[in-house]
C-alpha atoms as a PDB file:
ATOM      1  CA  UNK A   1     -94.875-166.301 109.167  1.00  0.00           C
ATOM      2  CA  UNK A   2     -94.775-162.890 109.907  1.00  0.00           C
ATOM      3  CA  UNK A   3     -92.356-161.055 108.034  1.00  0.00           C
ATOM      4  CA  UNK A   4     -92.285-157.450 109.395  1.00  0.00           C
ATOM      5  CA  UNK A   5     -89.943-156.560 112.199  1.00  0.00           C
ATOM      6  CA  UNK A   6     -91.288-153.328 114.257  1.00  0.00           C
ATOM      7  CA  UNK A   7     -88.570-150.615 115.464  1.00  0.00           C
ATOM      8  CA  UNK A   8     -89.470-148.229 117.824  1.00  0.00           C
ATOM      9  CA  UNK A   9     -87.629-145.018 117.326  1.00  0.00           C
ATOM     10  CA  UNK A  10     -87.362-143.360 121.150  1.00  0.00           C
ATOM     11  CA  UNK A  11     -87.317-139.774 120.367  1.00  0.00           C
ATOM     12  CA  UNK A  12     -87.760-138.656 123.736  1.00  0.00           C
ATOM     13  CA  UNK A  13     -84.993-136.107 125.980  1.00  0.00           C
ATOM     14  CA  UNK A  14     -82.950-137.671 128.279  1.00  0.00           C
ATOM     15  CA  UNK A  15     -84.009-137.971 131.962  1.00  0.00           C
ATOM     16  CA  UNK A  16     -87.232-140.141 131.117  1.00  0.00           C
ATOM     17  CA  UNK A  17     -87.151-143.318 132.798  1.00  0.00           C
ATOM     18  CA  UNK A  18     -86.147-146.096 130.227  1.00  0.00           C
ATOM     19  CA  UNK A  19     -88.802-148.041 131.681  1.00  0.00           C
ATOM     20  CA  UNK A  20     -91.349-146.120 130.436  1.00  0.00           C
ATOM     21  CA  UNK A  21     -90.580-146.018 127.542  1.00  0.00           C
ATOM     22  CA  UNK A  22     -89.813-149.263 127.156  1.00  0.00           C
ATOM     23  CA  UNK A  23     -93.212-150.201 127.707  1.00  0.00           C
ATOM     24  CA  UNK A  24     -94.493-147.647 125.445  1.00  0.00           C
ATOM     25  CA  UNK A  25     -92.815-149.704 122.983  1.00  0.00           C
ATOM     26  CA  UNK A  26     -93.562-152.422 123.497  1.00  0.00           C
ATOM     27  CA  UNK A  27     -97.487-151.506 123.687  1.00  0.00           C
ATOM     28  CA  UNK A  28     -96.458-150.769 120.041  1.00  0.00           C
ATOM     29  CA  UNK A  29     -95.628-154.349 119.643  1.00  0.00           C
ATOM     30  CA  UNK A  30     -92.466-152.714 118.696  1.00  0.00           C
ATOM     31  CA  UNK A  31     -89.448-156.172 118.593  1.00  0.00           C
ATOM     32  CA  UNK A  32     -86.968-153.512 119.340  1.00  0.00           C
ATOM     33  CA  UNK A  33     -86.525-149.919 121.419  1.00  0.00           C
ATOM     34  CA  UNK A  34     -83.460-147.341 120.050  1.00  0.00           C
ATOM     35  CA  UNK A  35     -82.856-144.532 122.234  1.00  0.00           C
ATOM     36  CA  UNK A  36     -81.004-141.506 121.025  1.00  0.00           C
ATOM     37  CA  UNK A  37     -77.181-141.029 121.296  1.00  0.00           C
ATOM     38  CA  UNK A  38     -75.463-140.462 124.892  1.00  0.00           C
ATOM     39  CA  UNK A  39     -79.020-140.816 126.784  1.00  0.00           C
ATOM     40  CA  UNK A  40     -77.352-140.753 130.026  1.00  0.00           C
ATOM     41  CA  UNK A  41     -76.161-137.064 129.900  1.00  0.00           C
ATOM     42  CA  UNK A  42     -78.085-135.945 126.576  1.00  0.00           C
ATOM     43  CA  UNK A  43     -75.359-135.658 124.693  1.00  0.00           C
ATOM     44  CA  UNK A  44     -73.896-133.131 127.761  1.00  0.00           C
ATOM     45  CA  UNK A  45     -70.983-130.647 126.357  1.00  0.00           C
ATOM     46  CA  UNK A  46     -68.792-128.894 128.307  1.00  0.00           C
ATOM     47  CA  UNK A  47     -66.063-125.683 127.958  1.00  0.00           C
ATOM     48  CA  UNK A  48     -62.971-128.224 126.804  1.00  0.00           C
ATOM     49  CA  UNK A  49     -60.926-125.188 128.770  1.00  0.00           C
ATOM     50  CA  UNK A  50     -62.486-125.714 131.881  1.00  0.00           C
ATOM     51  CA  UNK A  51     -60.434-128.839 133.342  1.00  0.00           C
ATOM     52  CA  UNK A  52     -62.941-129.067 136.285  1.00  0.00           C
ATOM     53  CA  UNK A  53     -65.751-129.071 134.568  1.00  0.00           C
ATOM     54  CA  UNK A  54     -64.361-132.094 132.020  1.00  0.00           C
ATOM     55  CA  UNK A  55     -63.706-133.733 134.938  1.00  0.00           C
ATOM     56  CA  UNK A  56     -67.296-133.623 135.864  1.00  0.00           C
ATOM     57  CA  UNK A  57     -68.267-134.878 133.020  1.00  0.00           C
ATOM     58  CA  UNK A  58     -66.250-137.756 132.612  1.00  0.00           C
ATOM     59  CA  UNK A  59     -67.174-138.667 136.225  1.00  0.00           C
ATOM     60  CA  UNK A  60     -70.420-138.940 134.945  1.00  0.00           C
ATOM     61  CA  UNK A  61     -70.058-141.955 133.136  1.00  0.00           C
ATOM     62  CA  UNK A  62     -71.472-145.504 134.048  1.00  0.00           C
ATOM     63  CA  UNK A  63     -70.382-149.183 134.368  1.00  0.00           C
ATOM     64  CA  UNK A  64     -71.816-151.632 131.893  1.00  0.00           C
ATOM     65  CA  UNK A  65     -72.699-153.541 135.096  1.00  0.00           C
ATOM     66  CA  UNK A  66     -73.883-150.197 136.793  1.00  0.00           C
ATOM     67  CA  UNK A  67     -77.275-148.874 138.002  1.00  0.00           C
ATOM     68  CA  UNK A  68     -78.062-146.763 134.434  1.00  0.00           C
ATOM     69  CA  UNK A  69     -77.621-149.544 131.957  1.00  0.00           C
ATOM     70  CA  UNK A  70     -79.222-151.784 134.806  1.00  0.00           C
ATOM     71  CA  UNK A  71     -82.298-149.666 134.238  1.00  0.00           C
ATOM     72  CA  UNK A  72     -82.153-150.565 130.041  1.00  0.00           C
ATOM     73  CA  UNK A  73     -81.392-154.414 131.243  1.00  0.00           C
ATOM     74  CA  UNK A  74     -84.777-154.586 133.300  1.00  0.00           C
ATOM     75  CA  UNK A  75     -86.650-152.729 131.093  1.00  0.00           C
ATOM     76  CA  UNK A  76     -85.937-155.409 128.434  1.00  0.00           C
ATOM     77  CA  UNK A  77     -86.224-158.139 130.594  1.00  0.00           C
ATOM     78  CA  UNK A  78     -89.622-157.212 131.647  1.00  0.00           C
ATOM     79  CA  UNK A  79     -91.361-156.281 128.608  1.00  0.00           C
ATOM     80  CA  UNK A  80     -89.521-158.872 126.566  1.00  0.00           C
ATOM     81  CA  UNK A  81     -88.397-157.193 124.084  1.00  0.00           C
ATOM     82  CA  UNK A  82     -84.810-155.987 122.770  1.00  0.00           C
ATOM     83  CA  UNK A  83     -83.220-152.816 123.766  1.00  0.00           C
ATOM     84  CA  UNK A  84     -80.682-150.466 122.158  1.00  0.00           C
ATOM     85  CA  UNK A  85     -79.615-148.863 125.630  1.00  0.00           C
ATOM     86  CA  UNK A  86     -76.646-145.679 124.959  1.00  0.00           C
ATOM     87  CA  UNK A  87     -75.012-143.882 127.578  1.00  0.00           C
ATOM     88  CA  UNK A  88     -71.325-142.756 128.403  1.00  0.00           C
ATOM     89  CA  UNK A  89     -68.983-145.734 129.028  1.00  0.00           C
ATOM     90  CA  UNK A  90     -66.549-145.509 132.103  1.00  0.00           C
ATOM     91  CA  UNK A  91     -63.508-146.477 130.897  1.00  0.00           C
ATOM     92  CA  UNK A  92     -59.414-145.590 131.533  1.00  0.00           C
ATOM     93  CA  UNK A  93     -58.074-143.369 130.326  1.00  0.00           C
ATOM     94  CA  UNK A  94     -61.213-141.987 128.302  1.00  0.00           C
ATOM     95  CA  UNK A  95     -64.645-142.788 128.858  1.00  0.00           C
ATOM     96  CA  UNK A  96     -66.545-144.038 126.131  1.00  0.00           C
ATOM     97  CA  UNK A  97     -69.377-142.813 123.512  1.00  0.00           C
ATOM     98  CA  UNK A  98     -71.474-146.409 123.847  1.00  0.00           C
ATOM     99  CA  UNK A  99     -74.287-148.145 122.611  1.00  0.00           C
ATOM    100  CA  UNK A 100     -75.532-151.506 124.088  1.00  0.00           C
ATOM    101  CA  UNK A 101     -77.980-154.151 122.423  1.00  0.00           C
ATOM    102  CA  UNK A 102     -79.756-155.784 125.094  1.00  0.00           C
ATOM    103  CA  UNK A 103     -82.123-159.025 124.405  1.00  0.00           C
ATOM    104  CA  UNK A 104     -85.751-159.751 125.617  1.00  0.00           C
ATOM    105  CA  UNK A 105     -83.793-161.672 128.727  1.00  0.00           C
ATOM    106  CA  UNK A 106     -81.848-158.264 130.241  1.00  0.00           C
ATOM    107  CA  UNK A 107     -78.611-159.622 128.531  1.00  0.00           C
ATOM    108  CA  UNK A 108     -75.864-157.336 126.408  1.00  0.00           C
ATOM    109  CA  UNK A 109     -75.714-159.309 122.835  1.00  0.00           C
ATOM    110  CA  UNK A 110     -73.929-156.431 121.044  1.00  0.00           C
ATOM    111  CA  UNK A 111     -71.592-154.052 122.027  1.00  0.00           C
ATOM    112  CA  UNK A 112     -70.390-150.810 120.270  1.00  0.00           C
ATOM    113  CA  UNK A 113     -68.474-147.987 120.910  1.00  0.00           C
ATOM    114  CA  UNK A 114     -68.677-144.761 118.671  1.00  0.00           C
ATOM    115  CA  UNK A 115     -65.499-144.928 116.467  1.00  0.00           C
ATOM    116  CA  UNK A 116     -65.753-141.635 114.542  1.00  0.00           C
ATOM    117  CA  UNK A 117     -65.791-139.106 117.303  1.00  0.00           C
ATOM    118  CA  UNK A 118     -66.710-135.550 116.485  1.00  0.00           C
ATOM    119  CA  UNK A 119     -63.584-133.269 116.074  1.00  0.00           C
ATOM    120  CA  UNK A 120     -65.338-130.329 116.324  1.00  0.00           C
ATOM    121  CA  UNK A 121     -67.791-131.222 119.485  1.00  0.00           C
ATOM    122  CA  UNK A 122     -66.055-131.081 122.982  1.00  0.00           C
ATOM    123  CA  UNK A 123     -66.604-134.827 124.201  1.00  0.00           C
ATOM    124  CA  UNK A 124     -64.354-135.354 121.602  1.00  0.00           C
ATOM    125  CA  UNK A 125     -61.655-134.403 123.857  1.00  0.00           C
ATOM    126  CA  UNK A 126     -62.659-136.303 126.462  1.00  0.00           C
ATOM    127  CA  UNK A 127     -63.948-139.741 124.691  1.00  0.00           C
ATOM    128  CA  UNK A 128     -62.168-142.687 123.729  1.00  0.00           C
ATOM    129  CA  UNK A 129     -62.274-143.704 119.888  1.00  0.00           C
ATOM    130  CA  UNK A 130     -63.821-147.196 119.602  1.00  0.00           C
ATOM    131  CA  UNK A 131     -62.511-149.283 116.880  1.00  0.00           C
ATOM    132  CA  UNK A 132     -64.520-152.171 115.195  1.00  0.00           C
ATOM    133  CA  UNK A 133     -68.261-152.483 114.116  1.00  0.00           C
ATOM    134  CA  UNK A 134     -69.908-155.670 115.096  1.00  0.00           C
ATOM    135  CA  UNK A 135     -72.987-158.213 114.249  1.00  0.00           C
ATOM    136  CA  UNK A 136     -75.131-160.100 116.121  1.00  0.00           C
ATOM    137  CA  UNK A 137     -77.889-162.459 115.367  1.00  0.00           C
ATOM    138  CA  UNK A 138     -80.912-162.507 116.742  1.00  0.00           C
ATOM    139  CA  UNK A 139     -84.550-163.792 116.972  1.00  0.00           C
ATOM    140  CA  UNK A 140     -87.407-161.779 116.852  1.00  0.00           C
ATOM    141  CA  UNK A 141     -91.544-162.750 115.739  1.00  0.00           C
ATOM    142  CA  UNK A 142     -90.503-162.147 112.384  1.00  0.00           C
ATOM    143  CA  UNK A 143     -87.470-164.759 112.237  1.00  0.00           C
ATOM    144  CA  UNK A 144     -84.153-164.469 112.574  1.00  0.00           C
ATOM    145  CA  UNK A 145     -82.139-160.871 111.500  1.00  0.00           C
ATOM    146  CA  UNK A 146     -78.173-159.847 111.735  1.00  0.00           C
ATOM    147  CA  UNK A 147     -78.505-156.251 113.407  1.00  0.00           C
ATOM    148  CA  UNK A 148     -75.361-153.974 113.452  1.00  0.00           C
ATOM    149  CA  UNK A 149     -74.882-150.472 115.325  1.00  0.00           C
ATOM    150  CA  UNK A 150     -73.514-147.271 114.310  1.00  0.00           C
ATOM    151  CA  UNK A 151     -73.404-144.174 116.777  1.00  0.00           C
ATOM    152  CA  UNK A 152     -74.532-140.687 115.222  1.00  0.00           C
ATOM    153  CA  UNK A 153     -71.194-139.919 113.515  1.00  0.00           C
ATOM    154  CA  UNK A 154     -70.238-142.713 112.446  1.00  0.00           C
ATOM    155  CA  UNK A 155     -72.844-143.098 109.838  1.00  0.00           C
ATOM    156  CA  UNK A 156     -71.191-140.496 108.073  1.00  0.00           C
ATOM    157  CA  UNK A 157     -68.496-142.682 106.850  1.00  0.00           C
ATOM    158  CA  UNK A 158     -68.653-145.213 104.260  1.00  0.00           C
ATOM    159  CA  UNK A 159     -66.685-147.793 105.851  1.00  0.00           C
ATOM    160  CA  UNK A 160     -68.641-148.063 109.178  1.00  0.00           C
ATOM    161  CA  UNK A 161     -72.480-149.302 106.842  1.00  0.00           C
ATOM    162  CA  UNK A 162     -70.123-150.899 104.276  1.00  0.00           C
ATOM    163  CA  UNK A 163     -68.657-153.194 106.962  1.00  0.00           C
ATOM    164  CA  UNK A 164     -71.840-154.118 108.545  1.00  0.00           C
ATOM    165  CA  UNK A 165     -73.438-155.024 105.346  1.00  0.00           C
ATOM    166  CA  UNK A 166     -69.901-157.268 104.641  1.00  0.00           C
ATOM    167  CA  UNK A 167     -70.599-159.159 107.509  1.00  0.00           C
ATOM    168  CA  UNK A 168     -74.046-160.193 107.019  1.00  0.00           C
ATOM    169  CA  UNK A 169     -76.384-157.317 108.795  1.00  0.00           C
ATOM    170  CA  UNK A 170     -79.530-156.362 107.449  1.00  0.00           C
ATOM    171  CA  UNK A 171     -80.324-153.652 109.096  1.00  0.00           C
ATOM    172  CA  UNK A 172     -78.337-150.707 111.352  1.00  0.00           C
ATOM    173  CA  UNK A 173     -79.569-149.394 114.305  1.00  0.00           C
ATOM    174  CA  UNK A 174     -78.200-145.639 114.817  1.00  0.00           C
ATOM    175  CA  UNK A 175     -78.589-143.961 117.958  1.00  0.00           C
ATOM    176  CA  UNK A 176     -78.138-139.949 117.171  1.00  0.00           C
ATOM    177  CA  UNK A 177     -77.876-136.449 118.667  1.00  0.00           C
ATOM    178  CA  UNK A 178     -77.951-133.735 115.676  1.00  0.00           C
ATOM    179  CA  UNK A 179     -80.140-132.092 113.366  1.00  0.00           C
ATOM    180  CA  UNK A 180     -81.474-134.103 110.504  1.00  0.00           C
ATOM    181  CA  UNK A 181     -83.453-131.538 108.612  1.00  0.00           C
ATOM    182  CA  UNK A 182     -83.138-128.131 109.657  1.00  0.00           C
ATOM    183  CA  UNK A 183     -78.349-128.281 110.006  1.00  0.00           C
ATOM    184  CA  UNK A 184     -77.649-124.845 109.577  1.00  0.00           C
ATOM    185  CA  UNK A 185     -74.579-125.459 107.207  1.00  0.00           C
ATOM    186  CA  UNK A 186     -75.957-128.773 105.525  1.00  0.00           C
ATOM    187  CA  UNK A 187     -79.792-128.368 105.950  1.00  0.00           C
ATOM    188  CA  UNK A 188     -81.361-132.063 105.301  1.00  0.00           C
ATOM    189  CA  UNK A 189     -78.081-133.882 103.422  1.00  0.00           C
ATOM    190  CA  UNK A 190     -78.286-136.225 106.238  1.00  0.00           C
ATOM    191  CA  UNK A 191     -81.317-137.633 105.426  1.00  0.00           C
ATOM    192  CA  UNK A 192     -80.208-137.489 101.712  1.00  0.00           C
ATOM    193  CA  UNK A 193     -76.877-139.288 102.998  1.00  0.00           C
ATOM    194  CA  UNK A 194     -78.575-142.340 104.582  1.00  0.00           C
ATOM    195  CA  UNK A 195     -81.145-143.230 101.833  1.00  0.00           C
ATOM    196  CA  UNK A 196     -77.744-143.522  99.576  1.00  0.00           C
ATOM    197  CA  UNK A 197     -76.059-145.323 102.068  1.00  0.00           C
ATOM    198  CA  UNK A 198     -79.228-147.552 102.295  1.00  0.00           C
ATOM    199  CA  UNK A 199     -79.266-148.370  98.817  1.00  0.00           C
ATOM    200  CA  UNK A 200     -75.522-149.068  98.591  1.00  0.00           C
ATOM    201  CA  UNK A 201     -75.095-151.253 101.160  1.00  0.00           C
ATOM    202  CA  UNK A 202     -78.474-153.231 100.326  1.00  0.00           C
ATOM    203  CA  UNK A 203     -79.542-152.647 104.425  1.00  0.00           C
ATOM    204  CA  UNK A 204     -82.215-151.380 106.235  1.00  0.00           C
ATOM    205  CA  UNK A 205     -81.385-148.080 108.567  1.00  0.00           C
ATOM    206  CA  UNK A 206     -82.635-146.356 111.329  1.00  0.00           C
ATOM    207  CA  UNK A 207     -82.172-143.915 113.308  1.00  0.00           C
ATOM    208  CA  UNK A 208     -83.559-142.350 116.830  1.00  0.00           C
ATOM    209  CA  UNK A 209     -82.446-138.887 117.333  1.00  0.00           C
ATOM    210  CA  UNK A 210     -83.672-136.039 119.940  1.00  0.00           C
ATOM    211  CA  UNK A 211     -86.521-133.881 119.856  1.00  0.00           C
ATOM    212  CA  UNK A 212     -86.318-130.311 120.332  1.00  0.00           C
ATOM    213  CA  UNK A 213     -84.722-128.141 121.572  1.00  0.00           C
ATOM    214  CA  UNK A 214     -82.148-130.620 121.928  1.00  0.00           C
ATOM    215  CA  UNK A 215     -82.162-131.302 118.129  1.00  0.00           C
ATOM    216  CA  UNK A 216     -84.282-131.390 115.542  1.00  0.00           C
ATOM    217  CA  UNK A 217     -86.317-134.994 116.015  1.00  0.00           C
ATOM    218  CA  UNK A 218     -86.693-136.356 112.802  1.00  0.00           C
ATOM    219  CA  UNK A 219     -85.974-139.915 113.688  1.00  0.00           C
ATOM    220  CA  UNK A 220     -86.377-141.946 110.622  1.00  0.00           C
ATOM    221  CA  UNK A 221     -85.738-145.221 108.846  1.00  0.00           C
ATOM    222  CA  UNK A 222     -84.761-146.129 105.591  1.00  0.00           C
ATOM    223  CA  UNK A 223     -85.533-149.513 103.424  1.00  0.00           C
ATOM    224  CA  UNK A 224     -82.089-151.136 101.328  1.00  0.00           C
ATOM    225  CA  UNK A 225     -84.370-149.260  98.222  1.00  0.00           C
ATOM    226  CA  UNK A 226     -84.155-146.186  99.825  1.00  0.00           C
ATOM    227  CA  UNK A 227     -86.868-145.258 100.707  1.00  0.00           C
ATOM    228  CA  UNK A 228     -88.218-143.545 103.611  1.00  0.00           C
ATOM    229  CA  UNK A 229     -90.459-146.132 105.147  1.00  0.00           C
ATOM    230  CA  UNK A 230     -91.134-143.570 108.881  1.00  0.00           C
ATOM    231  CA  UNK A 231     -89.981-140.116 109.932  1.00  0.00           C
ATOM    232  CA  UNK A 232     -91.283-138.288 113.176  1.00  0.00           C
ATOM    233  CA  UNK A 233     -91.552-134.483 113.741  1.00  0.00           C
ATOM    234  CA  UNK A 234     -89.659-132.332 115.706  1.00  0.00           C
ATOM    235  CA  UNK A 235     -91.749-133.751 119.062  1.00  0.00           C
ATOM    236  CA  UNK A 236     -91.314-136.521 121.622  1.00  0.00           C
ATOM    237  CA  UNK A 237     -92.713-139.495 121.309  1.00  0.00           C
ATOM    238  CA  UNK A 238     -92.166-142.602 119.597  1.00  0.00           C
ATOM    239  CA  UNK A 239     -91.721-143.317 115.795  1.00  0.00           C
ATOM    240  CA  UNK A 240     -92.536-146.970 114.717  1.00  0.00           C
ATOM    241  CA  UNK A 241     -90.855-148.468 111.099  1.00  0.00           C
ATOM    242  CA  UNK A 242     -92.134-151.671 110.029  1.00  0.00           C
ATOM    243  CA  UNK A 243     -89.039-153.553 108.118  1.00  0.00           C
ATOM    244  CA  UNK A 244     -90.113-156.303 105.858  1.00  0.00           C
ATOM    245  CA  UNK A 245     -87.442-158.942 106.555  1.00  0.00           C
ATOM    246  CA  UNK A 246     -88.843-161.104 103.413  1.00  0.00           C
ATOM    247  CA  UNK A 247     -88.335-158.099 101.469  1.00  0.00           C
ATOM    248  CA  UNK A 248     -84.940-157.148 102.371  1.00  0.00           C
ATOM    249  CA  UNK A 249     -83.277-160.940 102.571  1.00  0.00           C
ATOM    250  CA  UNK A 250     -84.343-160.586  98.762  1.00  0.00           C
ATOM    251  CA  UNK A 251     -83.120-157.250  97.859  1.00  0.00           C
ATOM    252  CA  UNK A 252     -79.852-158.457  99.437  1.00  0.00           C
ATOM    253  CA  UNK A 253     -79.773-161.977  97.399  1.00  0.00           C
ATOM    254  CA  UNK A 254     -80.693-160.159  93.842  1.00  0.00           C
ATOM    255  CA  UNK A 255     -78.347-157.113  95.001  1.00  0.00           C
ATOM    256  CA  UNK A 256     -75.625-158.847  96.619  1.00  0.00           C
ATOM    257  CA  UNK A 257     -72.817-157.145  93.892  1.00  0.00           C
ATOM    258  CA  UNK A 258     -73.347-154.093  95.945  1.00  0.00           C
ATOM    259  CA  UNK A 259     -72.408-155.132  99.353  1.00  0.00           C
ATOM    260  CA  UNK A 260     -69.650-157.508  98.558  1.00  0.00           C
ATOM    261  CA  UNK A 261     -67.607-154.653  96.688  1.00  0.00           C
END
């Protein structure tokens, strides 16, 4: 059986039809699609003094059942393939910073909603805090895999990986919006960050981020070894990591002291 699972890493801006890239993905023969954090809006800011203007934004935010994430839903159902949709989540009293696993059928499987919001960035002020990180199990050409999400952020912390791992995932998908390489206070520690957090938690990551000028691209992924197995430039356009599922299940077995700490 084939044991590779392909991950298509949408490094695109937002305002590109889902669609089409979608089925630039899955020309790839890519089992899953990642877009970038917030695609909706782009990861929109706004002057947190200007009460109007928040208010804007937050009316901006869409309906799990709405038009936008129906977009991601028949994007997935027509190519057949599974979908990591993001986009701000209308909620009361605070929108959301959501992502949404969608299977090769158009239906949600996993839910998540970012839980380490970004003091320093304005949505902060105007975004709900999510609370747990879930699992989900599903089927793919290269067998069955537990998949987990994290949201930009929340990779950051130790807990968020270390409880996906706890629960069975193999590998984290991470949609992102900031600089990987070129962070003017931290320069590429990111990168550095998630090859650790790879290796210590015995799971496969990766992560779609935006190209410039919005950020700095670099979408990568990461085998449980920690090592860089893809990484894109600062451009649009897809990024494709090839996760050996055989490869990882053992890694996990022989390593399994690390992830059950």
């Amino acid at each position: 059986m084939e044991t590779q699972l392909r991950v298509a890493l949408a490094q695109y801006p937002s305002g590109r039809e889902p669609a089409e890239i979608v089925a630039a993905a899955k020309a790839t023969a890519a089992d899953i699609v990642v877009f970038p954090e917030m695609y909706s809006n782009g990861y929109a800011r706004f002057d947190p003094d200007d009460l109007a203007g928040r208010a804007r934004w937050c009316d901006d935010a869409h309906a799990l059942d709405g038009d936008f994430v129906g977009k991601f839903r028949e994007a997935a159902n027509t190519h057949r393939m599974h979908v990591v949709a993001t986009f701000l989540e209308a909620a009361a009293p605070k929108p959301f910073n959501a992502a949404l696993l969608i299977d090769p059928h158009g239906d949600p499987v996993l839910h998540h909603r970012k839980v380490y919001i970004c003091d320093f960035d304005s949505p902060k002020s105007a975004c709900g805090r999510g609370t747990t990180f879930g699992v989900c199990d599903i089927e793919t050409r290269a067998g069955p895999v537990r998949l987990g999400l994290m949201i930009c952020m929340d990779r950051e912390y130790p807990e968020a990986a270390c409880s996906l791992s706890r629960r069975g995932a193999a590998i984290a998908l991470v949609p992102n919006c900031c600089d990987l390489v070129g962070d003017r206070f931290c320069g590429d520690v990111r990168i550095a960050q998630m090859r650790g957090r790879a290796f210590e938690t015995v799971m496969g990551i990766a992560v779609a981020n935006y190209p410039i000028p919005r950020c700095d691209g670099h979408s990568f992924a990461v085998h449980p070894s920690g090592t860089i197995i893809a990484m894109a430039d600062h451009s649009p356009g897809l990024t494709i990591a090839d996760f050996d599922l055989a490869a990882i299940r053992k890694a996990r077995l022989e390593d399994h002291f690390r992830w059950r700490i």
